[in-house]
C-alpha atoms as a PDB file:
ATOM      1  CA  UNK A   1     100.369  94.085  86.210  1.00  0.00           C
ATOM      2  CA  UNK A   2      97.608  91.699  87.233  1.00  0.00           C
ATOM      3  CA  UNK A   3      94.407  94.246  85.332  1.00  0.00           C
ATOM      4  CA  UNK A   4      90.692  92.411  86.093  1.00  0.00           C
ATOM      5  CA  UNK A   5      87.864  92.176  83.185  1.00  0.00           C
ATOM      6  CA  UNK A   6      85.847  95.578  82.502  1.00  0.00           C
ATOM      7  CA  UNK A   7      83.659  95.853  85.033  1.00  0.00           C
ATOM      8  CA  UNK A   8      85.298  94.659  88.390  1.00  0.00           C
ATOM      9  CA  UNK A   9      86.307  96.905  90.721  1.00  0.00           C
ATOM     10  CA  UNK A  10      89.880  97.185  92.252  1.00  0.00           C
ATOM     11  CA  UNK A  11      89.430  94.943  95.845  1.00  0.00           C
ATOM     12  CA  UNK A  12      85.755  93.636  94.974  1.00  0.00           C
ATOM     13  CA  UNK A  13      85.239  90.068  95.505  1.00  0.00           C
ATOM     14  CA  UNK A  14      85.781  89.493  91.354  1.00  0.00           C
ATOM     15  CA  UNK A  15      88.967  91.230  91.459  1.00  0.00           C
ATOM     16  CA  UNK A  16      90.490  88.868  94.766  1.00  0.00           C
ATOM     17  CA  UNK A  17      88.780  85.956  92.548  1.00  0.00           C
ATOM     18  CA  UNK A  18      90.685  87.561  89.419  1.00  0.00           C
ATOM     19  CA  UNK A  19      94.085  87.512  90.396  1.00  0.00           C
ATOM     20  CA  UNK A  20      93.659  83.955  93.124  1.00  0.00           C
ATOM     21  CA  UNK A  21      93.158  82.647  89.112  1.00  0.00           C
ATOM     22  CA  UNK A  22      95.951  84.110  87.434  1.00  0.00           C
ATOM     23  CA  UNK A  23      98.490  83.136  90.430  1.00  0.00           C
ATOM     24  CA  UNK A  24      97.068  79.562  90.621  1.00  0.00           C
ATOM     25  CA  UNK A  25      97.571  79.189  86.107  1.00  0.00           C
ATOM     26  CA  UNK A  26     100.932  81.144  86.154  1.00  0.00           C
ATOM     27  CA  UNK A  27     101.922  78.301  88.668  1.00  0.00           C
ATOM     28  CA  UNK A  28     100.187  75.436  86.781  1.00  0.00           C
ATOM     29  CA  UNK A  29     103.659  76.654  84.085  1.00  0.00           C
ATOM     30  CA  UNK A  30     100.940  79.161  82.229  1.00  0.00           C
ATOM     31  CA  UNK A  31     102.075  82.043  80.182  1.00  0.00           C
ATOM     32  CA  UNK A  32     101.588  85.565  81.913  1.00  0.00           C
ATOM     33  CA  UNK A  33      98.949  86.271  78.721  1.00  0.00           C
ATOM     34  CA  UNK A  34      96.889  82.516  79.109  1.00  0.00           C
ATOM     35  CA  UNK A  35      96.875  82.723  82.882  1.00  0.00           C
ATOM     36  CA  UNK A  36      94.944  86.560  82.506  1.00  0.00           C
ATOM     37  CA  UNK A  37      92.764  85.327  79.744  1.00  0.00           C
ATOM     38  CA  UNK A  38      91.854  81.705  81.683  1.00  0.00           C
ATOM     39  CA  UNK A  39      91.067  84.568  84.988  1.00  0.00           C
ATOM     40  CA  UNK A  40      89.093  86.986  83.055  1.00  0.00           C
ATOM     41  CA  UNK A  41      87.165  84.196  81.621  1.00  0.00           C
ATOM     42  CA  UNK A  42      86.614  82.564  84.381  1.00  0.00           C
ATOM     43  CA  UNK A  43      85.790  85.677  86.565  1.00  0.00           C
ATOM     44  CA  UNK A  44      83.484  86.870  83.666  1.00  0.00           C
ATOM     45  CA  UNK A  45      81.306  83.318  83.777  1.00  0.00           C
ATOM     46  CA  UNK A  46      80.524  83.484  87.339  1.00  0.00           C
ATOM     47  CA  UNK A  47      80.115  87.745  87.116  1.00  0.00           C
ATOM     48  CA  UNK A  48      77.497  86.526  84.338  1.00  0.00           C
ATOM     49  CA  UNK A  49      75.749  83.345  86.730  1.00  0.00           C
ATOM     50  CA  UNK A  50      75.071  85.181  89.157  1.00  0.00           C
ATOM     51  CA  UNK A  51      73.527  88.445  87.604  1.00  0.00           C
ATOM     52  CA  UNK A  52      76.306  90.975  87.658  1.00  0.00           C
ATOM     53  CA  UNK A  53      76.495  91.395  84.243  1.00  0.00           C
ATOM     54  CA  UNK A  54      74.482  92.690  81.562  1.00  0.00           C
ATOM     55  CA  UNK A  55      74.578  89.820  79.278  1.00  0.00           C
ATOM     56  CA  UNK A  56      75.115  86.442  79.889  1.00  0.00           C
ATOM     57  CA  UNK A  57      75.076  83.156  77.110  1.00  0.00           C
ATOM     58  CA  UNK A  58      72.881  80.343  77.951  1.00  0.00           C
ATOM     59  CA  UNK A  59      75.671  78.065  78.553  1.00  0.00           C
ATOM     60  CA  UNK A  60      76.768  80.712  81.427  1.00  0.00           C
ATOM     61  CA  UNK A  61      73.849  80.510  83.219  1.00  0.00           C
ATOM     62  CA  UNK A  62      73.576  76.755  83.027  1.00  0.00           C
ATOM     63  CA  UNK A  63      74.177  74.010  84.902  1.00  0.00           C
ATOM     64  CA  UNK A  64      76.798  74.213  88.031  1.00  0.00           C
ATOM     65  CA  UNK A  65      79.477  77.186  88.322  1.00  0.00           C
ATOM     66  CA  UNK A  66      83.111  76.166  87.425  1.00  0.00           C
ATOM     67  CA  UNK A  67      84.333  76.731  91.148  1.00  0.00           C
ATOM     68  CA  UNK A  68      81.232  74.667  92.768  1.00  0.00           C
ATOM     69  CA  UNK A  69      81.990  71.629  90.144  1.00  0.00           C
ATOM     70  CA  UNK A  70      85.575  71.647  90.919  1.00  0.00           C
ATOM     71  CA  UNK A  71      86.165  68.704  87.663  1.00  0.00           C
ATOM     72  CA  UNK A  72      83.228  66.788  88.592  1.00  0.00           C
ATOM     73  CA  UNK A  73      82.543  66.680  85.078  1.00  0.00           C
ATOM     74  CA  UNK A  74      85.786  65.171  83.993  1.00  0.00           C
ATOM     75  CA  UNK A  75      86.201  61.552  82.897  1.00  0.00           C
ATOM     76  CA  UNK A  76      82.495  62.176  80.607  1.00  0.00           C
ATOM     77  CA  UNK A  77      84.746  62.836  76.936  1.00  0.00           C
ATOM     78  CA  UNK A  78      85.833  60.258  74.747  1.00  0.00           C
ATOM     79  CA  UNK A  79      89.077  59.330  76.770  1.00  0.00           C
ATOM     80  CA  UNK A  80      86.974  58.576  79.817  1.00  0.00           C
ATOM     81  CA  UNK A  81      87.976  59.297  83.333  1.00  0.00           C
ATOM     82  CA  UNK A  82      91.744  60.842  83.840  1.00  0.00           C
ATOM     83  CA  UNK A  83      94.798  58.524  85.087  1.00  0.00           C
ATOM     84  CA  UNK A  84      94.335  60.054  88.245  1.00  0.00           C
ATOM     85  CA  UNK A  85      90.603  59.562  89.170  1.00  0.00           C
ATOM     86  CA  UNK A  86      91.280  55.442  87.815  1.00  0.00           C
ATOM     87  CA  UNK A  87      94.050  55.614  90.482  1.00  0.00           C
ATOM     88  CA  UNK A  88      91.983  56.745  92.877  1.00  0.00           C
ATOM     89  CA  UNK A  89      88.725  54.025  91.958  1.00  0.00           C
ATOM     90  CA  UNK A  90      91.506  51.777  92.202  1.00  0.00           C
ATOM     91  CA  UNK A  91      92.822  52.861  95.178  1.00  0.00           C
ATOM     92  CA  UNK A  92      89.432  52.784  96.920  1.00  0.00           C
ATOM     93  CA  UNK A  93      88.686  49.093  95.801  1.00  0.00           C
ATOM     94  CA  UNK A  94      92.084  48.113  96.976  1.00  0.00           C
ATOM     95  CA  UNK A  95      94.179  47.211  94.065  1.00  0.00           C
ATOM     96  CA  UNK A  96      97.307  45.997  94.331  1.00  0.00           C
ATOM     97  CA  UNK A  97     100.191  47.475  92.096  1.00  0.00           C
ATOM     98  CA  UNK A  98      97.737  50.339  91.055  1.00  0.00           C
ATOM     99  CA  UNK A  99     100.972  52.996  91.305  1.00  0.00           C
ATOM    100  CA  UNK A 100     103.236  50.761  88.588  1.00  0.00           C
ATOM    101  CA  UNK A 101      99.835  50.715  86.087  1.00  0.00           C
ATOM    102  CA  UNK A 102      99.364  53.059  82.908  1.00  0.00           C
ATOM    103  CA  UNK A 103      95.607  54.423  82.206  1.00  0.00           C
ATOM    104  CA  UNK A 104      94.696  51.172  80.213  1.00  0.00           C
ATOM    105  CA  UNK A 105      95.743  48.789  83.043  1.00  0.00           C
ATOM    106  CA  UNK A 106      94.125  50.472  85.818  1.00  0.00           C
ATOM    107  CA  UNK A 107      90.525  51.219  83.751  1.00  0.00           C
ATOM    108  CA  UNK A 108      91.164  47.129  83.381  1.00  0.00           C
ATOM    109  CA  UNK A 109      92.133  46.763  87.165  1.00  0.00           C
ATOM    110  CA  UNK A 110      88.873  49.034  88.164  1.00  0.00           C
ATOM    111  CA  UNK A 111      86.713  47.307  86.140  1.00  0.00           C
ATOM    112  CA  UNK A 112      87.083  43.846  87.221  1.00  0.00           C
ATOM    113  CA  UNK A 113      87.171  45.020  90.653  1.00  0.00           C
ATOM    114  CA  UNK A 114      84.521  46.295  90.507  1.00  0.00           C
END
């Protein structure tokens, strides 16, 4: 049984958010436990940007909410940008092959396309 974070009521906005979260992780191949704990968190973080919580961390409040950046921050770690987004760069530019092409070959590809 799908139980929100403290806090949320049963059919509030947090609670839909709640369990749209667990259903989406459970079919991402997530454990029933991870998939509650990635939804609580996540509902938690947004309860806490936008002032319906007690408490918040800085790192809450900052910067843009996890469902507004939607992985616009991927790609900025050590491994760089994600197979996918250099198939889509590549795509875009109009390389040839791109679909055949590991990570290395297409951050290659992309570069001298660009």
């Amino acid at each position: 049984m799908a139980v929100p974070p403290r806090g949320v009521k049963k059919g509030s906005k947090r609670d839909r958010q709640y369990k749209h979260i667990k259903k989406s992780e459970k079919e991402s191949g997530r454990s029933e436990k991870r998939a509650e704990e990635i939804a609580a968190r996540a509902v938690n973080k947004e309860k806490a940007r936008s002032g319906e919580s007690r408490s918040s961390s800085a790192g809450s409040r900052r910067g843009r909410s996890a469902s507004s950046r939607g992985g616009k921050q991927s790609g900025k770690g050590p491994g760089g940008k994600t197979r996918e987004q250099l198939y889509n760069d590549a795509k875009k530019l109009g390389i040839e092959g791109r679909s055949h092409m590991s990570k290395q070959e297409l951050q290659k590809a992309v570069r001298k396309a660009s």
